[in-house]
C-alpha atoms as a PDB file:
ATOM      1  CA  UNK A   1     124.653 103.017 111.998  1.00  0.00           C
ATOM      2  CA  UNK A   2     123.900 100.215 114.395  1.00  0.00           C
ATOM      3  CA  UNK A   3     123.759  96.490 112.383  1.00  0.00           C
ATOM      4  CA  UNK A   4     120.163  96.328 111.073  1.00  0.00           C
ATOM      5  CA  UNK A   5     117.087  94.075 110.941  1.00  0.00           C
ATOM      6  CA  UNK A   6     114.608  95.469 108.067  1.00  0.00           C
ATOM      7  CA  UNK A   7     111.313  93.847 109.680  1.00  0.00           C
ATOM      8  CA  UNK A   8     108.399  93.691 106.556  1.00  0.00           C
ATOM      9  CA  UNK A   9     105.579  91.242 105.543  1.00  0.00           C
ATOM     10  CA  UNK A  10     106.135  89.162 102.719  1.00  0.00           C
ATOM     11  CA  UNK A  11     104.946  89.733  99.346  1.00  0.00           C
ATOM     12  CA  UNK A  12     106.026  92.832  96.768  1.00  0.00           C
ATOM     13  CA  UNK A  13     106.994  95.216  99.594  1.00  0.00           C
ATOM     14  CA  UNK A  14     109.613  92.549 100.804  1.00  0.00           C
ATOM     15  CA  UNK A  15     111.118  92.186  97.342  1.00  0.00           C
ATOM     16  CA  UNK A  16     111.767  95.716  97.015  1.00  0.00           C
ATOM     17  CA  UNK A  17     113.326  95.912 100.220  1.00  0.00           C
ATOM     18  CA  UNK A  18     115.084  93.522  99.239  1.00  0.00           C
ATOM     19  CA  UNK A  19     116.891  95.073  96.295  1.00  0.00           C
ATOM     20  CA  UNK A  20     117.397  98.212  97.876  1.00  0.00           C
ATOM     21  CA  UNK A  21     118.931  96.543 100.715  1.00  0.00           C
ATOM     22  CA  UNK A  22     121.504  94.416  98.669  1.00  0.00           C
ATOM     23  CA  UNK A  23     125.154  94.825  99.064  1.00  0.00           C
ATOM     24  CA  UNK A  24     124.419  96.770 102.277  1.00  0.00           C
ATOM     25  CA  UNK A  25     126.749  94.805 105.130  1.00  0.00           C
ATOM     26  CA  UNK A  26     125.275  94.968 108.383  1.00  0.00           C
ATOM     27  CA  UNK A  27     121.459  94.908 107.015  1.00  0.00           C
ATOM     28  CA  UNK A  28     119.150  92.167 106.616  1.00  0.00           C
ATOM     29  CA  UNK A  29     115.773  91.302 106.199  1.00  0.00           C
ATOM     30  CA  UNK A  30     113.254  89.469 108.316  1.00  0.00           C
ATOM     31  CA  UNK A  31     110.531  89.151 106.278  1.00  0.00           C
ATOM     32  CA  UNK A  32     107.115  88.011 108.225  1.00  0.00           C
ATOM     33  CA  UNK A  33     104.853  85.450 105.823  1.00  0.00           C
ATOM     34  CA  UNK A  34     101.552  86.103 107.729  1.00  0.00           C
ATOM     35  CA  UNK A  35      98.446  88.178 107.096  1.00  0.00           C
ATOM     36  CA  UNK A  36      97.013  89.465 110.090  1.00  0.00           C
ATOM     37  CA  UNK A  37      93.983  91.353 108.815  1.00  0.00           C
ATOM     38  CA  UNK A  38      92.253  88.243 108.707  1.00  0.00           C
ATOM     39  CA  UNK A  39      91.288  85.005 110.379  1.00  0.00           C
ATOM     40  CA  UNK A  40      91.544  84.345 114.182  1.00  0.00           C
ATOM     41  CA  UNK A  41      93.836  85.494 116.646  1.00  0.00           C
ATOM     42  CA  UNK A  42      92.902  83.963 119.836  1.00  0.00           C
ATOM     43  CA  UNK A  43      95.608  81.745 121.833  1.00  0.00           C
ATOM     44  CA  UNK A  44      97.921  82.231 118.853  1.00  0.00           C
ATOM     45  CA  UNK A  45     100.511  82.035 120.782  1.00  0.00           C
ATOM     46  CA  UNK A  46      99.306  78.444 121.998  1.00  0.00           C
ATOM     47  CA  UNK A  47      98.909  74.874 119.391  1.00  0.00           C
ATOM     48  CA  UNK A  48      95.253  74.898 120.061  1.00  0.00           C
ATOM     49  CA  UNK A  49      94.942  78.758 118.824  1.00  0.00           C
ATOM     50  CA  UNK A  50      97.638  78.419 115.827  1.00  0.00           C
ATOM     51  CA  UNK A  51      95.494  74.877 114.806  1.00  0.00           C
ATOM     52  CA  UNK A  52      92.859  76.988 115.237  1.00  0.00           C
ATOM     53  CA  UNK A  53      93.883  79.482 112.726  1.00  0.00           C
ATOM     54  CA  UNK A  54      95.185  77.007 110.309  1.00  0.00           C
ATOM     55  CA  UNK A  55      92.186  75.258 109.564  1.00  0.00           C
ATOM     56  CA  UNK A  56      90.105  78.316 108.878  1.00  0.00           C
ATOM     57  CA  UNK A  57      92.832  79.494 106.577  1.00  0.00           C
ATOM     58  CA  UNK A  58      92.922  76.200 104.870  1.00  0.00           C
ATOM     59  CA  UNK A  59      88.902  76.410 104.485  1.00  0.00           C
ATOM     60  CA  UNK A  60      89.257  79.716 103.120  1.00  0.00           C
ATOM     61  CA  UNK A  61      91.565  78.706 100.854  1.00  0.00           C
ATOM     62  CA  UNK A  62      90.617  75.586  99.637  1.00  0.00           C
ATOM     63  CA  UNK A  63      87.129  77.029  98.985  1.00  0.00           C
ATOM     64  CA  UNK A  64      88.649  79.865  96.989  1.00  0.00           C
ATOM     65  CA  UNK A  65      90.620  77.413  95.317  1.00  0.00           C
ATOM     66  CA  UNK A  66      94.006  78.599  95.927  1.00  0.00           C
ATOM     67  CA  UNK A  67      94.620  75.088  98.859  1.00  0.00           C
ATOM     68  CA  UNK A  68      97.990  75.189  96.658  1.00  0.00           C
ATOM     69  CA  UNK A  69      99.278  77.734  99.208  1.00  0.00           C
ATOM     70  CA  UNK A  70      97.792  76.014 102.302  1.00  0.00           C
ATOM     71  CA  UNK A  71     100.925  74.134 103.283  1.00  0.00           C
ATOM     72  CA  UNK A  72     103.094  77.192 102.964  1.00  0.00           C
ATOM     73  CA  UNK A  73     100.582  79.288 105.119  1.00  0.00           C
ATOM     74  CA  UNK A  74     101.262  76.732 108.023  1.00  0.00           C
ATOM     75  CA  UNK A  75     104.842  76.632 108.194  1.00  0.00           C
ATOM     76  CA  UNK A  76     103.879  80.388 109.538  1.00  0.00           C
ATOM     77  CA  UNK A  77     101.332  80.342 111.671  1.00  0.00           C
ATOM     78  CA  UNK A  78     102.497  81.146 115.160  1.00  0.00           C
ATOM     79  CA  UNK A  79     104.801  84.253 114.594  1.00  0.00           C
ATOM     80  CA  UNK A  80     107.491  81.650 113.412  1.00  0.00           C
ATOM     81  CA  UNK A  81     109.160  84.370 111.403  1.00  0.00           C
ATOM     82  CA  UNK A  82     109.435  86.238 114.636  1.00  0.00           C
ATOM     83  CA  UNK A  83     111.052  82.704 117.103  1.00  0.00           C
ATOM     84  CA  UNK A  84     114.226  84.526 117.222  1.00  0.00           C
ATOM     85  CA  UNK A  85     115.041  87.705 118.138  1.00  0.00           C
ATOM     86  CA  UNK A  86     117.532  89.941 116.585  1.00  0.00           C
ATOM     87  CA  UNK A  87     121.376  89.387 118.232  1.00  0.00           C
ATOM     88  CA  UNK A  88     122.071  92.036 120.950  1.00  0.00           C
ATOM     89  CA  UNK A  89     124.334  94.358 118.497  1.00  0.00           C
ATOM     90  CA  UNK A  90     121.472  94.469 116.138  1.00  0.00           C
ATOM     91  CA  UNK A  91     118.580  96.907 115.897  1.00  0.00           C
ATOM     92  CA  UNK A  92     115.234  96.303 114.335  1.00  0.00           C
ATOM     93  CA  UNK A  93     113.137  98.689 111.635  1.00  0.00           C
ATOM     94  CA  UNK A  94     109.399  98.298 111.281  1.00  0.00           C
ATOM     95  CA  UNK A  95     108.481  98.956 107.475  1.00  0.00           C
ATOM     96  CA  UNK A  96     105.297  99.951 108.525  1.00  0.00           C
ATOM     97  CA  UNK A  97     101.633 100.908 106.083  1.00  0.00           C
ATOM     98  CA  UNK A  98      98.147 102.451 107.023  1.00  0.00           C
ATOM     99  CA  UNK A  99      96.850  98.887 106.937  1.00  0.00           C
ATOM    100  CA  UNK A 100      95.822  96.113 109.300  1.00  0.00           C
ATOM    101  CA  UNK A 101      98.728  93.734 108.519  1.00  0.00           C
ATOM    102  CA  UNK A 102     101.959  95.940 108.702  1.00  0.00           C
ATOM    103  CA  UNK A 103     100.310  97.627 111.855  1.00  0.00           C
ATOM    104  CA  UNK A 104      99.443  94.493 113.378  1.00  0.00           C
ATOM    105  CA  UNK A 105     102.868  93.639 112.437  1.00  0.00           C
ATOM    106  CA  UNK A 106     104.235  96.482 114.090  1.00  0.00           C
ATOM    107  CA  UNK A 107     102.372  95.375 117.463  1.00  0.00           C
ATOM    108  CA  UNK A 108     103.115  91.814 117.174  1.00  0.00           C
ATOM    109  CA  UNK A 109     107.387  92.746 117.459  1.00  0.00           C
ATOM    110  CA  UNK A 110     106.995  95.483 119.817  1.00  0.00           C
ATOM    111  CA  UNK A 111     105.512  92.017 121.636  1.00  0.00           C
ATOM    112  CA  UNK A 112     108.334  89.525 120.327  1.00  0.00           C
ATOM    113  CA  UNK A 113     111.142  91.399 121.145  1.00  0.00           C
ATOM    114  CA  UNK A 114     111.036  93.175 124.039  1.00  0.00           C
ATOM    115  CA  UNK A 115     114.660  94.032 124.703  1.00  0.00           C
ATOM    116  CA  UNK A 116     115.657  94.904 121.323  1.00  0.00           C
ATOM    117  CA  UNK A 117     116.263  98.857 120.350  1.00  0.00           C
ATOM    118  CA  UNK A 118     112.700  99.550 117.506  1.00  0.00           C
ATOM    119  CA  UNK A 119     112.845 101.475 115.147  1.00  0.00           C
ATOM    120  CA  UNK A 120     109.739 102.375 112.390  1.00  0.00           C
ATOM    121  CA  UNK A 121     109.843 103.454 108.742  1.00  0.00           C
ATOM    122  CA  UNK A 122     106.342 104.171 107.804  1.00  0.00           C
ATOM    123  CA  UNK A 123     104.747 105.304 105.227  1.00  0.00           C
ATOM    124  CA  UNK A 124     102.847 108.103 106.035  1.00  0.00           C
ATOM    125  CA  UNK A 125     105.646 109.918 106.592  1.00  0.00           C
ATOM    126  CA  UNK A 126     107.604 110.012 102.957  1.00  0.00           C
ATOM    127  CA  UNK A 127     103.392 109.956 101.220  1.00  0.00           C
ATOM    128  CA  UNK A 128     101.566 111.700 103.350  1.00  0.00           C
ATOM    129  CA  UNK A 129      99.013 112.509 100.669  1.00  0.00           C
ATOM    130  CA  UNK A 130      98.709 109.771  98.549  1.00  0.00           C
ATOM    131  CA  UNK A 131      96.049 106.936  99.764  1.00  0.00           C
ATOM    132  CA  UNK A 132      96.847 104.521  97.086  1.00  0.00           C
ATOM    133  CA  UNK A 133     100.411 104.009  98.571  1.00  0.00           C
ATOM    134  CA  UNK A 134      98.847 102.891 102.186  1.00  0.00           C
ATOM    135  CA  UNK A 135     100.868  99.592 102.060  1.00  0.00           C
ATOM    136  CA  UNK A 136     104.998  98.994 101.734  1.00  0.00           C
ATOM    137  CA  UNK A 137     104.295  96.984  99.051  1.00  0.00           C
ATOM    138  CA  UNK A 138     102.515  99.787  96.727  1.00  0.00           C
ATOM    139  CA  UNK A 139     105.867 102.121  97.208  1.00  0.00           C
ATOM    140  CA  UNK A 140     108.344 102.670  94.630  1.00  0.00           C
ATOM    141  CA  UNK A 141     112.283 102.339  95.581  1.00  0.00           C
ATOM    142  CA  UNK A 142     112.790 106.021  96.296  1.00  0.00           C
ATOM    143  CA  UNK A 143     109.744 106.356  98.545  1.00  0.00           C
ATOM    144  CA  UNK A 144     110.968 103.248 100.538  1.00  0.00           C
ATOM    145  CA  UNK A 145     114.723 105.009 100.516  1.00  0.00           C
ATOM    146  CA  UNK A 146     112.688 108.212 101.522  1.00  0.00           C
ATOM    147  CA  UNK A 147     110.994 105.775 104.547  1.00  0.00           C
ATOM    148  CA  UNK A 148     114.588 105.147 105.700  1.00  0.00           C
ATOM    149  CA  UNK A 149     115.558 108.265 105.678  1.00  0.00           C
ATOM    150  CA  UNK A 150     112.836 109.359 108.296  1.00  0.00           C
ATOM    151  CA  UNK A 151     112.647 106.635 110.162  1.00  0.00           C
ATOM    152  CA  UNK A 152     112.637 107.334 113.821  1.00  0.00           C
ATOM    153  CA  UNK A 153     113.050 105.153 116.967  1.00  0.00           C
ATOM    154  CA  UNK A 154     109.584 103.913 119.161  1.00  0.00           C
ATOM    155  CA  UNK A 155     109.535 105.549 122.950  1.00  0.00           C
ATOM    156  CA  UNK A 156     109.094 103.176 125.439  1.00  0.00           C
ATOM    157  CA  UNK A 157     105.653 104.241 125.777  1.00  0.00           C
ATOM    158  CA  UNK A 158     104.768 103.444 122.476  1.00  0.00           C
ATOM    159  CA  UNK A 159     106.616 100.113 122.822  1.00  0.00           C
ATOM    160  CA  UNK A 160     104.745  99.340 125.820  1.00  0.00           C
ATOM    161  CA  UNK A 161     101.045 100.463 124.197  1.00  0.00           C
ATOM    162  CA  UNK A 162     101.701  98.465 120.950  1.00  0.00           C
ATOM    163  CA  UNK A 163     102.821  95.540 122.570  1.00  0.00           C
ATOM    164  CA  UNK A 164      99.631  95.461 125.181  1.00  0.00           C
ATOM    165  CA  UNK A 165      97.643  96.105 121.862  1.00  0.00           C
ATOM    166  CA  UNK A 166      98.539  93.129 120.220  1.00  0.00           C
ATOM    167  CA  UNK A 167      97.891  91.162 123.204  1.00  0.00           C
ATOM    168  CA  UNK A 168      94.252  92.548 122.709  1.00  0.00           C
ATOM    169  CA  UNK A 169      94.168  91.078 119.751  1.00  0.00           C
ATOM    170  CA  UNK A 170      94.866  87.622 120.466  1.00  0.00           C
ATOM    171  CA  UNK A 171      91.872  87.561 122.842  1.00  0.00           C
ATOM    172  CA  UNK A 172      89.526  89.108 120.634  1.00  0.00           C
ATOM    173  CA  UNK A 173      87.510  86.430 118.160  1.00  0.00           C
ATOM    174  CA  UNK A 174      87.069  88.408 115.037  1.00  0.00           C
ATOM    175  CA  UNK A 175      88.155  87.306 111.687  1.00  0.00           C
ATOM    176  CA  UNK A 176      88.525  90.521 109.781  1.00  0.00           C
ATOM    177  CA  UNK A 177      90.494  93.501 111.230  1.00  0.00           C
ATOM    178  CA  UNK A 178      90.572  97.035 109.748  1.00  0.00           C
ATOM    179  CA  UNK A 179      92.946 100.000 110.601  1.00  0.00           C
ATOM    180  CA  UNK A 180      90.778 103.110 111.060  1.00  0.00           C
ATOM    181  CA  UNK A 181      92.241 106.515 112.628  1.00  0.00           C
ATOM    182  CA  UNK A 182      95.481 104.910 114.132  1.00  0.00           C
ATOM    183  CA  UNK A 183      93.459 102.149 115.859  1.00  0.00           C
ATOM    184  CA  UNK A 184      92.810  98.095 115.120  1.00  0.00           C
ATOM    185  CA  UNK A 185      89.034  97.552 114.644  1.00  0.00           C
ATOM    186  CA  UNK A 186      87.943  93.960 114.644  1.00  0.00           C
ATOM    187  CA  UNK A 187      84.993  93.349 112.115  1.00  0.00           C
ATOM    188  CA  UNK A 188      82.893  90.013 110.796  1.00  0.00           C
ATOM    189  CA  UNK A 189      84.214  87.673 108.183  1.00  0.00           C
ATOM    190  CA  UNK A 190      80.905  89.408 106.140  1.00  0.00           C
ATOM    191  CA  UNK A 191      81.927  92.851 106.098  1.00  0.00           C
ATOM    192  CA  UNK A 192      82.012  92.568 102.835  1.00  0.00           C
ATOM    193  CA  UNK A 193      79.753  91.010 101.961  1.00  0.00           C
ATOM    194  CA  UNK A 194      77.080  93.900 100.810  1.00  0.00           C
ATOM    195  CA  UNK A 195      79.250  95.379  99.047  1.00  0.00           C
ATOM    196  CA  UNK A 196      80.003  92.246  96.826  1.00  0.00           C
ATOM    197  CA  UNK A 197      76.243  91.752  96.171  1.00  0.00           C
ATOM    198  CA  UNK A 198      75.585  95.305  95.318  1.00  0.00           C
ATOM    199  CA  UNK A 199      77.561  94.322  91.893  1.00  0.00           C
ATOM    200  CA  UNK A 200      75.951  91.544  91.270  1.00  0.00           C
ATOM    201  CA  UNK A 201      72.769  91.288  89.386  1.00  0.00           C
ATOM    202  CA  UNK A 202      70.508  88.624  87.224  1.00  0.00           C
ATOM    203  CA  UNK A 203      72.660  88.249  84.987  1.00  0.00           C
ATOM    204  CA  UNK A 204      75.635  86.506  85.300  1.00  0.00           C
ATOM    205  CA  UNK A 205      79.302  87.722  85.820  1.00  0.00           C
ATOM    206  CA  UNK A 206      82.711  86.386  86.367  1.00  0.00           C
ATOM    207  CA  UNK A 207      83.481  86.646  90.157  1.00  0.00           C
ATOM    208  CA  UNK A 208      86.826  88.517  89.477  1.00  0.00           C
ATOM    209  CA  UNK A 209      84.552  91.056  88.136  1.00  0.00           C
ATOM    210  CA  UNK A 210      82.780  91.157  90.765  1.00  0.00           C
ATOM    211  CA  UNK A 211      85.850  91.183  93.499  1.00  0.00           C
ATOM    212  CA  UNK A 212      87.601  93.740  92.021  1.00  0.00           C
ATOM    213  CA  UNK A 213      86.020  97.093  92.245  1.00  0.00           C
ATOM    214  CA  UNK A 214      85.566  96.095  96.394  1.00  0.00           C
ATOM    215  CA  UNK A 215      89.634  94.981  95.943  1.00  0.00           C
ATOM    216  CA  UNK A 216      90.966  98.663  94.705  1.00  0.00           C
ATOM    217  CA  UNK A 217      87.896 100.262  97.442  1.00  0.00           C
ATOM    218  CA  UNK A 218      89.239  98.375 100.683  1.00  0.00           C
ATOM    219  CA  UNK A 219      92.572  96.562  99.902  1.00  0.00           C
ATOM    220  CA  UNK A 220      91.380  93.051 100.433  1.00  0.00           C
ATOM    221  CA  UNK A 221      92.671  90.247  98.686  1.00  0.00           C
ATOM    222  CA  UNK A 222      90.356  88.361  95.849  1.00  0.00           C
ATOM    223  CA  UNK A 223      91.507  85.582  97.870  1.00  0.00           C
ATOM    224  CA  UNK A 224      89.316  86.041 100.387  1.00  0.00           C
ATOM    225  CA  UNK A 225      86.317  88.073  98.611  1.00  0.00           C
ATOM    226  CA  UNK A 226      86.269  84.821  95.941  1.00  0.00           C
ATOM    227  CA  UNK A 227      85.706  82.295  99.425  1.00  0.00           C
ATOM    228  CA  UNK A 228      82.938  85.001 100.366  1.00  0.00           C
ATOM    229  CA  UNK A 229      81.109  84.956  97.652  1.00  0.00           C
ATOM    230  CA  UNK A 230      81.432  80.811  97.527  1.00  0.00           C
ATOM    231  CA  UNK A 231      79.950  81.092 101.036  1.00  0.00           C
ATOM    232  CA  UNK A 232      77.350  83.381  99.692  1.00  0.00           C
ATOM    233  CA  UNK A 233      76.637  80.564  96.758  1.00  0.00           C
ATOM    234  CA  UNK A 234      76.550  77.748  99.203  1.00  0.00           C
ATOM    235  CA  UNK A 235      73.912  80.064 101.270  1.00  0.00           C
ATOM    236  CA  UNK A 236      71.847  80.604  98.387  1.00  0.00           C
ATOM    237  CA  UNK A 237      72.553  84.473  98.160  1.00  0.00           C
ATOM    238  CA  UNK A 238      74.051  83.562  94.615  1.00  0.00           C
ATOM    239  CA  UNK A 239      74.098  81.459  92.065  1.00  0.00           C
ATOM    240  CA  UNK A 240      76.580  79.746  89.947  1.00  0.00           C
ATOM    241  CA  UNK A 241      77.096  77.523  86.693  1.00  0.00           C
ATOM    242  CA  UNK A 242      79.722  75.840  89.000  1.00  0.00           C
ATOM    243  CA  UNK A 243      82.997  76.785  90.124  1.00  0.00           C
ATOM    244  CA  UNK A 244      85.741  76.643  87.377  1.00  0.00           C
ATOM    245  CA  UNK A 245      89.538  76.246  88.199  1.00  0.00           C
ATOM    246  CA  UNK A 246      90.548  79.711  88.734  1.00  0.00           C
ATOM    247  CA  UNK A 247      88.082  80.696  90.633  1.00  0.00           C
ATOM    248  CA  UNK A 248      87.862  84.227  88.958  1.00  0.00           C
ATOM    249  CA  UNK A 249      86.445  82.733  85.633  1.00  0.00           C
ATOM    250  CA  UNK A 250      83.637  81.595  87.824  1.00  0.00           C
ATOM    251  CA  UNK A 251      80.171  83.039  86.883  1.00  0.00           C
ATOM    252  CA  UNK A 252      77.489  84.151  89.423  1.00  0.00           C
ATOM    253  CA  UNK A 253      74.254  86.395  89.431  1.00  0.00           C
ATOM    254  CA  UNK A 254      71.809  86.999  92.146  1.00  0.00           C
ATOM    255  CA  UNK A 255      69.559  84.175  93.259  1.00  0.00           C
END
């Protein structure tokens, strides 16, 4: 087997990978710190679009009160993981979910690294069944070993479709993205935000209550449901006792 370049977004999936790649020669990991599903695209691939979507991850953030992980967001924010392409003896495999990141993932290097032999490990393919493993990071060891084992190479033509998809993307101005029926959908930063109100009532209730049944429903972070409903509190949708230090003890009711 060719020398190998396990391609996976950072987070549990990547630590996994990790271990089951260990004491492998000839394998490594490059492990992409980004998540696409959310905030702008546009111009990424210029300073004014990657400023662009730094400062609305740092709002986001900060208003959520995790700004702690600002800094380390930025160091990323440009495809920085993906600057250098894999050396010319070296394939790459795609550890690819049914979800918005790891497919926008998968589009983004079919963009990056045009002359470099793609491969894709998804996980359809070893759980075909089960939706609660959609994402790499929700599969045990032997379904990821599984993964490698069917992994297959991408035709040209699915190369070329990928890459012209994620150039799409980058011209598009939404801030949420889902992954419906094999295909990118762009949405509003309040997609969620019906949902969220629909479990809250008059009285009040900790917002990680709130978050979480919409968290196991659509695989969004509490990250980002916690700065919607702080948006919704700031537009008088909600109300709150003020916003405590982890922002999941924070109590809010309808207004």
């Amino acid at each position: 087997m060719a020398k190998t370049v396990h391609v996976c977004i950072g987070g549990s999936g990547a630590y996994t990978l990790e271990e089951m790649l260990e004491n492998r020669p000839g394998h490594r990991q490059a492990v992409v710190n980004e998540c696409f599903a959310l905030g702008p695209l546009r111009d990424i691939h210029q300073p004014a679009g990657m400023a662009a979507r730094a400062a609305w991850w740092n709002h986001m953030l900060t208003a959520a009160r995790q700004d702690q992980w600002a800094p380390d967001f930025a160091d990323y924010v440009g495809l920085t993981d993906l600057a250098q392409a894999p050396d010319p003896d070296e394939i790459a495999k795609i550890w690819c979910g049914a979800n918005a990141d790891e497919q926008i993932l998968l589009r983004a290097v079919c963009h990056a690294w045009p002359h470099t032999p793609l491969w894709i490990s998804e996980v359809i393919t070893a759980q075909p069944y089960d939706r609660y493993q959609k994402a790499v990071g929700a599969c045990p060891p032997w379904v990821l070993r599984k993964m490698e084992e069917l992994a297959r190479p991408l035709t040209q033509e699915e190369r070329d479709e990928l890459a012209a998809d994620w150039l799409r993307l980058t011209k598009e101005d939404h801030l949420v993205r889902l992954y419906e029926k094999g295909q990118i959908r762009g949405c509003d930063e309040t997609l969620y935000d019906e949902p969220l109100l629909a479990q809250c009532t008059r009285a009040f209730k900790k917002t990680i209550d709130v978050a979480a049944p919409i968290m196991g429903d659509h695989l969004v972070s509490d990250t980002f449901l916690f700065y919607r409903l702080r948006t919704m509190v700031e537009d008088g949708l909600l109300e709150t006792q003020g916003f405590a230090e982890a922002f999941g003890d924070t109590l809010v009711r309808l207004a």
